[in-house]
Protein backbone atom coordinates (compact mmCIF):
# COMPACT_ATOMS: atom_id res chain seq x y z
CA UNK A 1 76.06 100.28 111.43
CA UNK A 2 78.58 97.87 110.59
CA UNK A 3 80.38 96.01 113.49
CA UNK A 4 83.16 94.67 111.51
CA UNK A 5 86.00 97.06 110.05
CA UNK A 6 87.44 95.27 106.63
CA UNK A 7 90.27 96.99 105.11
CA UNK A 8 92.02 95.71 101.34
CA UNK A 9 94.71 97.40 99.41
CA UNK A 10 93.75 98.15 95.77
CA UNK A 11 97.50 97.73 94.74
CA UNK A 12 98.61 94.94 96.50
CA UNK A 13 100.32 92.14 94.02
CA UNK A 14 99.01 89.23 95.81
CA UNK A 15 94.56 90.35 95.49
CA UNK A 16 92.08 91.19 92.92
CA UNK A 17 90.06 93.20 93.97
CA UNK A 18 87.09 92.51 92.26
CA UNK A 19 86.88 88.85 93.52
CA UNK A 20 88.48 89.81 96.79
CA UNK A 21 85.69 92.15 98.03
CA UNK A 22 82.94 89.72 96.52
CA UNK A 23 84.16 86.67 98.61
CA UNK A 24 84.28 89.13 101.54
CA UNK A 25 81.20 90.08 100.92
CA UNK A 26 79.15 87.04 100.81
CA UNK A 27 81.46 86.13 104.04
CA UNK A 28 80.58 89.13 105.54
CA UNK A 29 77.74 90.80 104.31
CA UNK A 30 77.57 93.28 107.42
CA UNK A 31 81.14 94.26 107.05
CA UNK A 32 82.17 97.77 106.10
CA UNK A 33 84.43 96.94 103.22
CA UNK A 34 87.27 100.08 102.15
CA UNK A 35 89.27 99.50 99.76
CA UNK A 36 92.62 101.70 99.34
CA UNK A 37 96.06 101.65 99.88
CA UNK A 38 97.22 100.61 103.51
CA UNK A 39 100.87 101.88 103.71
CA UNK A 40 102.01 98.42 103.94
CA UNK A 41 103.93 97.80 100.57
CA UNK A 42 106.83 95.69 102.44
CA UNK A 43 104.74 92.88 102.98
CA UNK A 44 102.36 93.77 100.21
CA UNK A 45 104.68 92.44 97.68
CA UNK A 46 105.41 89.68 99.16
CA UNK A 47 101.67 88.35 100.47
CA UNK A 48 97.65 88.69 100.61
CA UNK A 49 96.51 90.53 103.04
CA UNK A 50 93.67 91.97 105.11
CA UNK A 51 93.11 94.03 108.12
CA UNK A 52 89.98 93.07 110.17
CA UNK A 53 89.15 94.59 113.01
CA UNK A 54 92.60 96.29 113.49
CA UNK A 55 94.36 93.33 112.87
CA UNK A 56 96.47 92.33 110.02
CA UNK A 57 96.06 89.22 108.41
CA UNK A 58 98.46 87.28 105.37
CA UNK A 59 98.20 84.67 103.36
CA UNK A 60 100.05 83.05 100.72
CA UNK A 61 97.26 83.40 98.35
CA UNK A 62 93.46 85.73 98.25
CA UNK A 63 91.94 82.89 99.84
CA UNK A 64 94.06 81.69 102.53
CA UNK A 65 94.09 85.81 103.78
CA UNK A 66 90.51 85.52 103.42
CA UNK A 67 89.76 82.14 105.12
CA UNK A 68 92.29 83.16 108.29
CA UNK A 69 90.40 86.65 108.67
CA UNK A 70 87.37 85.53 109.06
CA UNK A 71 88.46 83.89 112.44
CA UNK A 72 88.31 87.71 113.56
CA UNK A 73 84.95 88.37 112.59
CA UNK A 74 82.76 89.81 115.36
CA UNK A 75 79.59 87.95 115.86
């Protein structure tokens, strides 16, 4: 079972989701990754973002999202 909760939005501006997820993965390889759309298209188009654990997390770009979730990752 996985013990952290990852969640990406296919259609936000501001990801790929193909290197997104991969860079996740190899982060977090434990992590149960869904990808879909979070109902967050306000501050979709205007940043990266990722919700870990319950928590939303933005960046200016992929990485900076990525690199400030991981902070949240349970151990």
């Amino acid at each position: 079972m996985a013990i952290n909760d990852i969640r990406v939005c296919e259609k936000c501006k501001h990801m790929q989701m193909k290197t997104t997820v991969a860079k996740i993965t190899k982060l977090a390889p434990d992590a149960d990754i869904k990808v879909g759309c979070k109902s967050y298209c306000g501050p979709c188009a205007r940043y990266a973002f990722v919700f870990i654990n319950g928590r939303y997390i933005k960046g200016a770009t992929e990485d900076e999202a990525i690199e400030k979730a991981m902070v949240y990752l349970k151990k």
